[in-house]
Protein backbone atom coordinates (compact mmCIF):
# COMPACT_ATOMS: atom_id res chain seq x y z
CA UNK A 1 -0.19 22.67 7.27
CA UNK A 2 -1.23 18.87 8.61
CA UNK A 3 -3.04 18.52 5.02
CA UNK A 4 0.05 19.72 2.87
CA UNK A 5 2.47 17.97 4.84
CA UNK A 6 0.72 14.79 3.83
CA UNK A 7 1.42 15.42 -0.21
CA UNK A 8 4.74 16.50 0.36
CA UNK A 9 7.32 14.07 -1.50
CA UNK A 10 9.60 12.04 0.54
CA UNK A 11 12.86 14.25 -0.95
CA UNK A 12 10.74 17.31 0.50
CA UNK A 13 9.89 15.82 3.75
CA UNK A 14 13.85 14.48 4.06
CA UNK A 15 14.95 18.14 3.05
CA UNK A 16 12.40 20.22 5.44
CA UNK A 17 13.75 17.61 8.52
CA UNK A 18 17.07 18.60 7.44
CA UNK A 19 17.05 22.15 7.78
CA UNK A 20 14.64 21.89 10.84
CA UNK A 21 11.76 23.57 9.06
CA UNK A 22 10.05 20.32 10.04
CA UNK A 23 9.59 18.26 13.05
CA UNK A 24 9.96 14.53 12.07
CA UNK A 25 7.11 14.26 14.89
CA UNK A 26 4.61 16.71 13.40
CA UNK A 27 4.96 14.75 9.77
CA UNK A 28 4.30 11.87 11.53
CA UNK A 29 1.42 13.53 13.76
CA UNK A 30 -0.18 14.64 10.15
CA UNK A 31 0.36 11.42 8.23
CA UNK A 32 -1.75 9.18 11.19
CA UNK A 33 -4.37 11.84 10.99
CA UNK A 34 -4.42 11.21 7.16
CA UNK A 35 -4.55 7.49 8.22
CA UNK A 36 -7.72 8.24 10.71
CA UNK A 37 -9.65 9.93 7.78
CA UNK A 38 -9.05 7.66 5.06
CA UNK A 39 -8.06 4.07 6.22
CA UNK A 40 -10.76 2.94 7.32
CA UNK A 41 -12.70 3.58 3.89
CA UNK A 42 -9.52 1.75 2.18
CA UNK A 43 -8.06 -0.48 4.30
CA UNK A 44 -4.92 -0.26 2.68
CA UNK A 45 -2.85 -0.62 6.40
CA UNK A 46 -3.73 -3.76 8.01
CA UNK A 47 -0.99 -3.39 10.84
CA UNK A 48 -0.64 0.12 12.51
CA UNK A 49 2.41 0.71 14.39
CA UNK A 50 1.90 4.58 15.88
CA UNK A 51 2.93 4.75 19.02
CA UNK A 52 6.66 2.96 17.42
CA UNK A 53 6.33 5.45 14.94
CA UNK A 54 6.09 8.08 17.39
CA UNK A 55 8.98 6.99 18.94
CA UNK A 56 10.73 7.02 16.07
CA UNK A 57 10.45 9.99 15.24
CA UNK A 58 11.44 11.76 18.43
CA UNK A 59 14.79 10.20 17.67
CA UNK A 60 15.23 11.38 15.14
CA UNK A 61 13.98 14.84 16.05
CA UNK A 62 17.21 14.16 18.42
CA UNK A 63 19.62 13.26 16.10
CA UNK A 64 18.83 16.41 13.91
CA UNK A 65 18.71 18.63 17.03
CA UNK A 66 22.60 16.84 18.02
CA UNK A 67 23.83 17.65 14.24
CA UNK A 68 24.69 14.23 14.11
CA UNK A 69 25.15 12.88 10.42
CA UNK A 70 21.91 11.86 8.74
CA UNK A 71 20.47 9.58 6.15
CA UNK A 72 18.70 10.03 2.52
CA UNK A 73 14.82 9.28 4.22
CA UNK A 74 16.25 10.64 7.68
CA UNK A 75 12.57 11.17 9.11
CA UNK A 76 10.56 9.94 5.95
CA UNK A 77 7.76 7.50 7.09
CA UNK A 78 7.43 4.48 4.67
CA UNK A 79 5.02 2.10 4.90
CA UNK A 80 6.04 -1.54 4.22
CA UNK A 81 4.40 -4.19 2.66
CA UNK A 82 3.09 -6.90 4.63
CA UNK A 83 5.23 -9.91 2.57
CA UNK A 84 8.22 -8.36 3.81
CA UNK A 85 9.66 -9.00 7.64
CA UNK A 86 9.81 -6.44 10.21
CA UNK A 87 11.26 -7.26 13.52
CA UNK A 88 8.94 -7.16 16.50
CA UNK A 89 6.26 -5.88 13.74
CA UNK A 90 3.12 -8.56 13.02
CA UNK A 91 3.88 -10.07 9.36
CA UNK A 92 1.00 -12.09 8.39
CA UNK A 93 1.56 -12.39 4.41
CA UNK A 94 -2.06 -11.96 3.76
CA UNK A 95 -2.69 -15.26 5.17
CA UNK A 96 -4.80 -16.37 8.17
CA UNK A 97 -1.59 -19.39 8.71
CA UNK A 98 -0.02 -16.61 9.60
CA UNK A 99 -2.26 -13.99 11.66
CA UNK A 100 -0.27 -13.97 14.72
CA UNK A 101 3.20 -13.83 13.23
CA UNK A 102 6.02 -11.56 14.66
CA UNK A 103 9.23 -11.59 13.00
CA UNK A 104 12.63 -11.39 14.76
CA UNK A 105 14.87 -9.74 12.01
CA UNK A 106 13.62 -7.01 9.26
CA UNK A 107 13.94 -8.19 5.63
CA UNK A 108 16.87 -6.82 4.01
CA UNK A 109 14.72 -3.99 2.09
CA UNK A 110 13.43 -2.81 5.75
CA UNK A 111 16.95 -3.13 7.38
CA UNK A 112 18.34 -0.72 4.55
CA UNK A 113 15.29 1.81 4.77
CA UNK A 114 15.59 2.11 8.74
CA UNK A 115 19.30 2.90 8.46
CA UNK A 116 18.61 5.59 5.86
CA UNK A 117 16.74 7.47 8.60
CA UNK A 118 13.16 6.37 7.41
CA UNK A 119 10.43 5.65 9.83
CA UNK A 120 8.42 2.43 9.23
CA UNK A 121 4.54 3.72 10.11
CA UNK A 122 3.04 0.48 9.65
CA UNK A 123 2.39 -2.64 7.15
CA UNK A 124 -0.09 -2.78 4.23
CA UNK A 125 -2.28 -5.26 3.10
CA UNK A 126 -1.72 -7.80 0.23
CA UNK A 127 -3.43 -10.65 -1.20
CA UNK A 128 -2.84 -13.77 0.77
CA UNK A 129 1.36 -14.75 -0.05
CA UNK A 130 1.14 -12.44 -3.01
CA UNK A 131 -0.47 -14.82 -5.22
CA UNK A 132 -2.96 -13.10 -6.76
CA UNK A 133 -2.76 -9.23 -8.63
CA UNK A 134 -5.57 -7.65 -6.85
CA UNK A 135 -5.52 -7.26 -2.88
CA UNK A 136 -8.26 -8.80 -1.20
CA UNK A 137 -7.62 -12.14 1.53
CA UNK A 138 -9.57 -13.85 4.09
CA UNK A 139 -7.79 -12.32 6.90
CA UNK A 140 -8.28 -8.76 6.29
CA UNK A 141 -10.74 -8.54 3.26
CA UNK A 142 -10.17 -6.13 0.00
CA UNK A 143 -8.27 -2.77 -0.17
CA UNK A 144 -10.41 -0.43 -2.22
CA UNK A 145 -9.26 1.78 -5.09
CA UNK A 146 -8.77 5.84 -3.93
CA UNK A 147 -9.58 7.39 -7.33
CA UNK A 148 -13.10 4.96 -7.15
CA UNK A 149 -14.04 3.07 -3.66
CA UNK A 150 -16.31 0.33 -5.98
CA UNK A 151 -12.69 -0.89 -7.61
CA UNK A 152 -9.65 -2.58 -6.09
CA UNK A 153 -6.14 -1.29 -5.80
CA UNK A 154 -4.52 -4.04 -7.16
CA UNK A 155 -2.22 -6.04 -5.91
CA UNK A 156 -0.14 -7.81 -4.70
CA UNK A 157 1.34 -4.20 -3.77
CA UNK A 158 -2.26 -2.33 -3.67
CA UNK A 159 -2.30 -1.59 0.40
CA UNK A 160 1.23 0.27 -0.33
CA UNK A 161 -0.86 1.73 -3.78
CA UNK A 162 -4.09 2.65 -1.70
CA UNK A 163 -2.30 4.38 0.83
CA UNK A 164 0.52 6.78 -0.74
CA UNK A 165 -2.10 7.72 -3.63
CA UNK A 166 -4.59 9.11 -0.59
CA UNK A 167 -1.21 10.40 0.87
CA UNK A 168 -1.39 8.46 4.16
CA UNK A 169 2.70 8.06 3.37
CA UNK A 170 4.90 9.51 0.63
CA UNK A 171 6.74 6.05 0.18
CA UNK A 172 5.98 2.13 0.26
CA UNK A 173 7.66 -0.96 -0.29
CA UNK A 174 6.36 -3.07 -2.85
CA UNK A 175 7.82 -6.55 -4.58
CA UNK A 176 7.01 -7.83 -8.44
CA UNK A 177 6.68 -10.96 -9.29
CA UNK A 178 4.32 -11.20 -12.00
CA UNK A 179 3.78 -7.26 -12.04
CA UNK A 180 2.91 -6.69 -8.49
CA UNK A 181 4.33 -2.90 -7.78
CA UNK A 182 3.46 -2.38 -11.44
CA UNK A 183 -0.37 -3.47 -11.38
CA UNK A 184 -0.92 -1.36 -8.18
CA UNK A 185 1.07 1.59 -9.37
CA UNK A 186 -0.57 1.65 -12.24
CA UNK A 187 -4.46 1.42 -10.75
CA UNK A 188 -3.52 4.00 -8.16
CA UNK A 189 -1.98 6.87 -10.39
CA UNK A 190 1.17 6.08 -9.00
CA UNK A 191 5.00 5.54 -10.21
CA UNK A 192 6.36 2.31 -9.12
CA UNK A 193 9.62 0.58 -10.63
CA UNK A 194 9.93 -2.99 -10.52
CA UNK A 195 13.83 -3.55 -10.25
CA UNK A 196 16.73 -5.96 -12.47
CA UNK A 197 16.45 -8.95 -10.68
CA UNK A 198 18.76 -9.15 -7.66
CA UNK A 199 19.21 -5.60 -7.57
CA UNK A 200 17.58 -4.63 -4.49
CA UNK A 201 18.34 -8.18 -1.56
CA UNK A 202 14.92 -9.81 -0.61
CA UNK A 203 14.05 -13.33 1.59
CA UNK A 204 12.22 -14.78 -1.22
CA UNK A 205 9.38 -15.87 1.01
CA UNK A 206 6.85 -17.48 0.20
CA UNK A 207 8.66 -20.01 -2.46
CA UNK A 208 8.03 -20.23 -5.45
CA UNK A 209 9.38 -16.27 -6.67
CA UNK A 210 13.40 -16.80 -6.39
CA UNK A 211 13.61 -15.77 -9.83
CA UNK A 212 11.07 -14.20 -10.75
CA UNK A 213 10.30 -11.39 -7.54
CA UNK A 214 12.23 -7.99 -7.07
CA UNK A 215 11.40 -5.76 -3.82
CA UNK A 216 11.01 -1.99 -5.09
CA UNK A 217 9.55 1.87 -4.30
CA UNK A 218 5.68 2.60 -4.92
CA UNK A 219 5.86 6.87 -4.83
CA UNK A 220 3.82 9.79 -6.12
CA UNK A 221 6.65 10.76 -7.97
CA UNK A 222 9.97 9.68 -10.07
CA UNK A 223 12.98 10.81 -7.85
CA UNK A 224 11.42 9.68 -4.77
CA UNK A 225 11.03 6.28 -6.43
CA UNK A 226 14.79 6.59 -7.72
CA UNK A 227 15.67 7.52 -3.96
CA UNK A 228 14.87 4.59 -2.52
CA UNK A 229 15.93 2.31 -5.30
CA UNK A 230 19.11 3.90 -4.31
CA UNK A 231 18.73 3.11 -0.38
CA UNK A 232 17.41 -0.36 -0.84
CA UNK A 233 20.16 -1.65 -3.49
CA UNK A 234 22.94 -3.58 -3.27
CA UNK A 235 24.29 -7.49 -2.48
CA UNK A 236 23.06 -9.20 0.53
CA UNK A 237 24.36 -13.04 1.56
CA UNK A 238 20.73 -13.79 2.75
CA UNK A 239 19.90 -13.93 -1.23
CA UNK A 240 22.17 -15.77 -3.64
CA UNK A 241 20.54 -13.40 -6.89
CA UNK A 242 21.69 -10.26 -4.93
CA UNK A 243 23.88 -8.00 -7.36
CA UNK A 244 27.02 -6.53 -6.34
CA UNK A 245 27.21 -3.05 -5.67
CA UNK A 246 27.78 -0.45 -8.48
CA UNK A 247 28.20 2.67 -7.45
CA UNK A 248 25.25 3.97 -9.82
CA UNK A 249 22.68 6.83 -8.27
CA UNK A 250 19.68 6.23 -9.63
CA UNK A 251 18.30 9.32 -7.99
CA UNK A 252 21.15 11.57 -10.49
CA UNK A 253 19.51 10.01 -13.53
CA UNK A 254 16.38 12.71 -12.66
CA UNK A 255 16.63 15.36 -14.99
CA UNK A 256 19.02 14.08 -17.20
CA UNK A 257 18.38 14.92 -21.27
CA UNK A 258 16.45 12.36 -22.98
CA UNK A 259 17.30 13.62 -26.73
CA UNK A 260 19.54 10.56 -27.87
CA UNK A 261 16.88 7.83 -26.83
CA UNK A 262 15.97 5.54 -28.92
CA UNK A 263 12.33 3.97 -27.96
CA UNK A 264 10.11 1.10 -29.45
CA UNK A 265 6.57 0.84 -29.26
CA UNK A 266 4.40 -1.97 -28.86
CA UNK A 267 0.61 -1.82 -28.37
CA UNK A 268 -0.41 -5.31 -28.02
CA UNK A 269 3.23 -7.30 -27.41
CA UNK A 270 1.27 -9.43 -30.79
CA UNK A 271 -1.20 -11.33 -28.55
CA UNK A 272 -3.03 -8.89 -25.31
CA UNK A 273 -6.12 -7.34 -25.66
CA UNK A 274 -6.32 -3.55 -24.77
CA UNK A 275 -9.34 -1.48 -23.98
CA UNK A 276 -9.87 1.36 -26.50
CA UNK A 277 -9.92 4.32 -23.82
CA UNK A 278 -6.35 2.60 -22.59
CA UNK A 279 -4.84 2.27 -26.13
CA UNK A 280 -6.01 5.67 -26.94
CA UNK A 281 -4.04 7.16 -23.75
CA UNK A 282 -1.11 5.14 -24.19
CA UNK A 283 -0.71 6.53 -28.14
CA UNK A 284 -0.94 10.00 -26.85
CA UNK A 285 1.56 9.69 -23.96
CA UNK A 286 3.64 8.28 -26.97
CA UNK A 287 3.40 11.11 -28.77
CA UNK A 288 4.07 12.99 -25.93
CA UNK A 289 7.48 11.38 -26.00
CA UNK A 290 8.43 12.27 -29.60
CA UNK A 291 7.65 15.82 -28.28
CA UNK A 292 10.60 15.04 -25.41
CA UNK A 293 12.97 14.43 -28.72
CA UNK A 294 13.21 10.83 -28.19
CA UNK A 295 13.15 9.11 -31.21
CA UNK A 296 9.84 6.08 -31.12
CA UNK A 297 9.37 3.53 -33.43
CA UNK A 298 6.56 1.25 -33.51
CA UNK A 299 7.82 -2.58 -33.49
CA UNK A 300 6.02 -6.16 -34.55
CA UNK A 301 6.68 -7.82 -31.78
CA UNK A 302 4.68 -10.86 -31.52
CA UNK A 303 5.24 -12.57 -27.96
CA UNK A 304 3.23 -15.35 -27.35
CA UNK A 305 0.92 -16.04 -23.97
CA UNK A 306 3.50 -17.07 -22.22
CA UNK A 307 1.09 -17.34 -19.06
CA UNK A 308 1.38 -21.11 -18.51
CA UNK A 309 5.24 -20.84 -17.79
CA UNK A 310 4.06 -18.30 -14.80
CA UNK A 311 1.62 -20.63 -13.95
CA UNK A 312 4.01 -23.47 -13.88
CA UNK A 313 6.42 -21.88 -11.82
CA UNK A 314 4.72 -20.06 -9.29
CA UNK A 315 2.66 -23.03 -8.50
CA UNK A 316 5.08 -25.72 -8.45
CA UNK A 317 7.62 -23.94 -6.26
CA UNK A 318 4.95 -22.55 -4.12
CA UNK A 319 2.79 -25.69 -3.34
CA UNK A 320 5.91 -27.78 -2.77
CA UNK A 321 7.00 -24.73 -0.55
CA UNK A 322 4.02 -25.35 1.62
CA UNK A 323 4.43 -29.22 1.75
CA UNK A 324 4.82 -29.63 5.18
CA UNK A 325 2.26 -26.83 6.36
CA UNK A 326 -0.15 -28.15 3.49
CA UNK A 327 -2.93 -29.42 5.79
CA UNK A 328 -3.38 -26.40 7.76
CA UNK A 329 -3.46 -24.22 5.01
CA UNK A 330 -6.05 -25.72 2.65
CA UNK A 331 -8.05 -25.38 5.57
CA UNK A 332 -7.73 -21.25 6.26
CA UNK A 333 -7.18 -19.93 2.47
CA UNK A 334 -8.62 -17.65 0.82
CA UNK A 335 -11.25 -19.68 -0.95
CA UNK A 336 -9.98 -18.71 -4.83
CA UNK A 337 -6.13 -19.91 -4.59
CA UNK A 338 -7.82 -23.48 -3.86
CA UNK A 339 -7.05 -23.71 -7.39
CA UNK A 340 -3.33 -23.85 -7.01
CA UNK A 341 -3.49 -26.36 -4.70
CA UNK A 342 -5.69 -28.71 -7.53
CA UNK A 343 -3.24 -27.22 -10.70
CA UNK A 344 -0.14 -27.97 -8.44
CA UNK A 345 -1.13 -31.98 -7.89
CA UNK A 346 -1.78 -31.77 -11.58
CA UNK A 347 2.09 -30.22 -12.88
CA UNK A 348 5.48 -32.44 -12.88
CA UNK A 349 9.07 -31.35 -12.65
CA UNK A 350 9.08 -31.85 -16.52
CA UNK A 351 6.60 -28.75 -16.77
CA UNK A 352 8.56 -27.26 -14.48
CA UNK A 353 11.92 -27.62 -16.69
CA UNK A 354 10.03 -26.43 -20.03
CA UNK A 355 8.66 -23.67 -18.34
CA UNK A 356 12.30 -22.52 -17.67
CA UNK A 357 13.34 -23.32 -21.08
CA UNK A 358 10.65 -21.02 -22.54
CA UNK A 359 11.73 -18.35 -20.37
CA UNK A 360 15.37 -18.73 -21.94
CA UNK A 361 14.08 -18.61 -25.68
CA UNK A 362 11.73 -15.59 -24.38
CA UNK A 363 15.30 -13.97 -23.17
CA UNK A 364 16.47 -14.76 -27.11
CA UNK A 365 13.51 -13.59 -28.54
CA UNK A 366 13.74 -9.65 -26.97
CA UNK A 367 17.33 -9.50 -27.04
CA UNK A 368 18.12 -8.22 -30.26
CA UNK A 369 15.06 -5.05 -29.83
CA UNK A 370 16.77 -4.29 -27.05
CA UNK A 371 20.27 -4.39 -28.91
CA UNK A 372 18.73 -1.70 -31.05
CA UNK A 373 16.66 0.15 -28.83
CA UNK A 374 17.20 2.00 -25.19
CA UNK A 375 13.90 0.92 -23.93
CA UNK A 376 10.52 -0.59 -24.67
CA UNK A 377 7.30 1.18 -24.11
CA UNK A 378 3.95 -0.89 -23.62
CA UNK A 379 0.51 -0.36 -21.90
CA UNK A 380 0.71 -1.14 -18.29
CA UNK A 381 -2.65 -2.72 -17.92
CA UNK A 382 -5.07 -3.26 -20.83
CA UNK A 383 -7.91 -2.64 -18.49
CA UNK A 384 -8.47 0.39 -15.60
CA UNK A 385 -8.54 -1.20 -12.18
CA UNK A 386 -11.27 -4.34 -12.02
CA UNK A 387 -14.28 -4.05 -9.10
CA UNK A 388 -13.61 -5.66 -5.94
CA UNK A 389 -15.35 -9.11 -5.38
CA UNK A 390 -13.91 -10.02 -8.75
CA UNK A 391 -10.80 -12.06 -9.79
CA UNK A 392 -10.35 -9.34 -12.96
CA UNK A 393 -11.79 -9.13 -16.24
CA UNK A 394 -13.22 -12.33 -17.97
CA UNK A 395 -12.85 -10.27 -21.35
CA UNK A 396 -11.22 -7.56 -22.71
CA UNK A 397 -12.48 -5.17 -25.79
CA UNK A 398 -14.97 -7.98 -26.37
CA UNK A 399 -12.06 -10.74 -26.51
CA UNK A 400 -12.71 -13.69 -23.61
CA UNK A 401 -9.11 -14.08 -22.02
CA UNK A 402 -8.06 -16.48 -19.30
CA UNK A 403 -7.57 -16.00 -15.81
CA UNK A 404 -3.92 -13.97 -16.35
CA UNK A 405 -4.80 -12.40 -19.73
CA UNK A 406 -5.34 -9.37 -18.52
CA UNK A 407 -1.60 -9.38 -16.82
CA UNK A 408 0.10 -9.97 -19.77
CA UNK A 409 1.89 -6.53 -20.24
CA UNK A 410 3.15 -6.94 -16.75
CA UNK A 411 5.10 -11.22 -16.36
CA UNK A 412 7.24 -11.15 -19.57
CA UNK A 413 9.80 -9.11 -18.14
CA UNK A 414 9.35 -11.14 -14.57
CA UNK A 415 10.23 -14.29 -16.91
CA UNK A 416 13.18 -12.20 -18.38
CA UNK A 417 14.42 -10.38 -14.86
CA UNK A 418 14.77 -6.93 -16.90
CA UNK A 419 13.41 -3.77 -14.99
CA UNK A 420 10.04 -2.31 -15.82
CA UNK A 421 8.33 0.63 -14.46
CA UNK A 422 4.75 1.93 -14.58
CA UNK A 423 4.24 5.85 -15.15
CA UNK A 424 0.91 7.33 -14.63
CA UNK A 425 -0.63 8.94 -17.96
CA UNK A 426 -4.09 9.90 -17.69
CA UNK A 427 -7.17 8.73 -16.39
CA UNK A 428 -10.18 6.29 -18.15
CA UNK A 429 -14.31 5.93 -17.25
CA UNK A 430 -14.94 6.26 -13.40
CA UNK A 431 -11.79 8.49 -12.50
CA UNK A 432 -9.75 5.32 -12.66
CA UNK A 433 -6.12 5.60 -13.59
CA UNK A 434 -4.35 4.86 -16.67
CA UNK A 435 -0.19 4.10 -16.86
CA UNK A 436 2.44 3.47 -19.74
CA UNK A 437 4.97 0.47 -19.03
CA UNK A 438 8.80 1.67 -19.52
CA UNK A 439 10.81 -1.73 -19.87
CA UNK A 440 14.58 -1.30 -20.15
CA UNK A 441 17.28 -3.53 -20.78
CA UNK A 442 19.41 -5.32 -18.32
CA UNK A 443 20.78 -3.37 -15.55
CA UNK A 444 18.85 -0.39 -17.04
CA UNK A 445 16.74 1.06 -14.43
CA UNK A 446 18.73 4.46 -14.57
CA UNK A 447 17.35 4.80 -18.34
CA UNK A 448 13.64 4.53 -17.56
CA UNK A 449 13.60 6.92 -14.16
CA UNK A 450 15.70 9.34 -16.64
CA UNK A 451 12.19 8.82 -19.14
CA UNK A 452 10.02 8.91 -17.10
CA UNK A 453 11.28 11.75 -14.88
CA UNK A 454 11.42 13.93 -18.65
CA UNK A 455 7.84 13.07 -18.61
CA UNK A 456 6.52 14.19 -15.01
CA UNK A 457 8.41 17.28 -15.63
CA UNK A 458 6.33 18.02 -18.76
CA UNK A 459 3.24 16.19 -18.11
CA UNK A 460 2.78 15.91 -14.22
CA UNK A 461 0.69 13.84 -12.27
CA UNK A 462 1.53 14.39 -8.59
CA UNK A 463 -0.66 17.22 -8.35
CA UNK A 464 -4.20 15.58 -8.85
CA UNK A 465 -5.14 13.69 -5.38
CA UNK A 466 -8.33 11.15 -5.13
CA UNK A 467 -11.93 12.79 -3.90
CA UNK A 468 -11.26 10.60 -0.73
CA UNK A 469 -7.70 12.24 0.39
């Protein structure tokens, strides 16, 4: 029973607590034994919190036991990121500035979960402040792929990846920025939705990803995903780009008939290189659509690298972020994000203001596909999941790109604050995961957990584990 409880799906685990056929304890009791066998090969959870945990969960055991009223994820453990604040919980943000941290208030995200009855079972590791979209710092070290221990998970999300793809946890927190639930999600055979901007509160720290970062679900499967997007939603005054309340459940858009979409295709976006076995998934998960009865048409979209105004942005907010703690960082980083310190003396407030400007005719540029279509579909990656002790691919399908080139599926809709989620479709060479991108239109995360829940149900993915789990 330990093993099955740890592939259970959060919706399962909630249900089963409900109706007493499980102990909140004993899924907890199962999920650190998971933890024991398989963390130490990953090192996806850098912070373990299981005697808190255990605590947890005997109150809720309590509360169930009292009939007292209880919450979506009452008894659900989550793991939560490690850029995102827990109270009386080490937060480190990947960084060695930062080793000894202990927050006194939860970020809004972890505030909401806890009051939905989850139990927060630790914090998982991320590269250091989220700069960089594979996990590896020099505080911890790398988190290793599950599917194939030579790769990494990802990042900056790929300790929440690693660890609910070997089922240590059916939930984890993630944030995007330039594709970070997305990149992980999509290396670990998971689903992960990156959020409309503003639509789930965050602290926005380190600077530098105001705009551009939305905290989000990394799950095994749709509704659990569209579960917590419905938990963590919602305004907060702690961030200005927090969007009012709708009334929308996400997690009723499961299910729902997917016969009167209307779906564009690109394979390339007009500029990013794509690996052969990756295209040739992504066309026959496309096809697999058409079979749903949505209606796909292939578009010539022709984006331009639009890397440089990520570039710009990130770096420029985030070194002038660090101003007054700049000393005592350059001297603990993690040796390859010396470079944005170098770039950063190097960019004015003019790049700055073009870089926004190019976001705005980026805006102009997709608005009228997505005036004629419900949602876009894209590869998630060009590339399966790069080895660790790399920064990524230095070329693609023969093609040299630069340093973000093989990211560029993932930033465009960062730049444009649209919601974008990564579905898992197959796998490539070396057992490594392939995923499909789903990007919707404004406010339209509802449309792409109602796709991509038509697809689990025909096609699903929850079922194959890693050799490790």
């Amino acid at each position: 029973m330990s093993q099955e409880i740890c592939w259970m799906s959060a919706v399962e685990v909630a249900e089963a607590v409900r109706t007493k056929r499980l102990s909140p304890v004993e899924v907890v009791d199962a999920l650190l034994a998971q933890v024991e066998r398989t963390n130490p090969e990953l090192n996806a959870i850098i912070t373990r919190t299981d005697e808190l945990a255990r605590e947890q969960a005997r109150t809720a055991e309590q509360q169930v036991m009292r009939g007292e009223e209880l919450g979506p994820l009452h008894g659900v453990p989550i793991l939560i990121k490690d850029l995102e604040e827990t109270k009386g919980i080490r937060t480190t943000f990947g960084s060695k500035l930062y080793e000894s941290y202990v927050p006194e208030r939860d970020h809004p995200m972890v505030e909401r979960l806890k009051g939905a009855g989850a139990i927060v079972f630790g914090k998982t590791n991320v590269p250091e402040f989220g700069l960089l979209p594979l996990t590896d710092n020099a505080l911890f070290g790398p988190t290793k792929n599950p599917w194939n221990l030579e790769h990494n998970a990802g990042g900056s999300s790929g300790g929440s990846a690693a660890a609910v793809a070997s089922g240590m946890a059916p939930l984890a927190t993630g944030s995007d920025g330039g594709g970070s639930i997305r990149i992980p999600a999509a290396f670990c055979g998971l689903f992960g939705i990156k959020p409309h901007l503003g639509r789930a509160a965050s602290l926005h720290f380190p600077p530098g990803w105001e705009t551009l970062s939305c905290v989000g679900p990394i799950a095994r499967n749709v509704r659990d995903a569209a579960r917590m997007l419905d938990v963590i939603s919602g305004p907060s005054a702690f961030d200005r780009w927090s969007l009012p309340a709708t009334g929308e459940c996400f997690e009723a858009a499961c299910g729902r008939d997917v016969r009167d979409l209307r779906l564009a295709w690109s394979p390339d976006l007009g500029h990013v290189p794509v690996e052969p076995c990756v295209r040739e998934a992504c066309e026959e998960a496309v096809r697999r659509i058409e079979k749903l009865g949505c209606s796909v048409t292939e578009v010539p979209l022709e984006l331009e690298d639009l890397s440089g105004v990520l570039q710009s942005i990130v770096i420029c907010e985030t070194v002038t972020g660090m101003e007054a703690q700049r000393d005592a960082w350059e001297k603990v980083l993690f040796e390859p994000l010396r470079v944005f310190l170098e770039v950063g003396e190097q960019l004015t407030y003019q790049d700055l203001v073009r870089a926004h400007w190019r976001r705005e005719e980026l805006v102009r540029q997709l608005a009228p596909l997505f005036e004629e279509y419900d949602a876009l579909l894209t590869p998630q990656m060009p590339v399966t999941a790069p080895k660790n002790g790399t920064m990524g691919p230095e070329e693609i399908d023969g093609q040299g790109i630069g340093p973000l080139g093989w990211i560029g599926f993932c930033f465009p809709f960062n730049l444009t604050g649209q919601p974008a989620a990564s579905m898992p479709i197959g796998f490539g060479p070396g057992e490594l995961p392939i995923a499909l991108q789903l990007v919707g239109r404004r406010f339209g995360e509802a449309t792409l957990l109602r796709l991509a829940s038509a697809y689990e149900a025909a096609h699903p993915w929850s079922e194959r584990h890693p050799a490790l789990a």
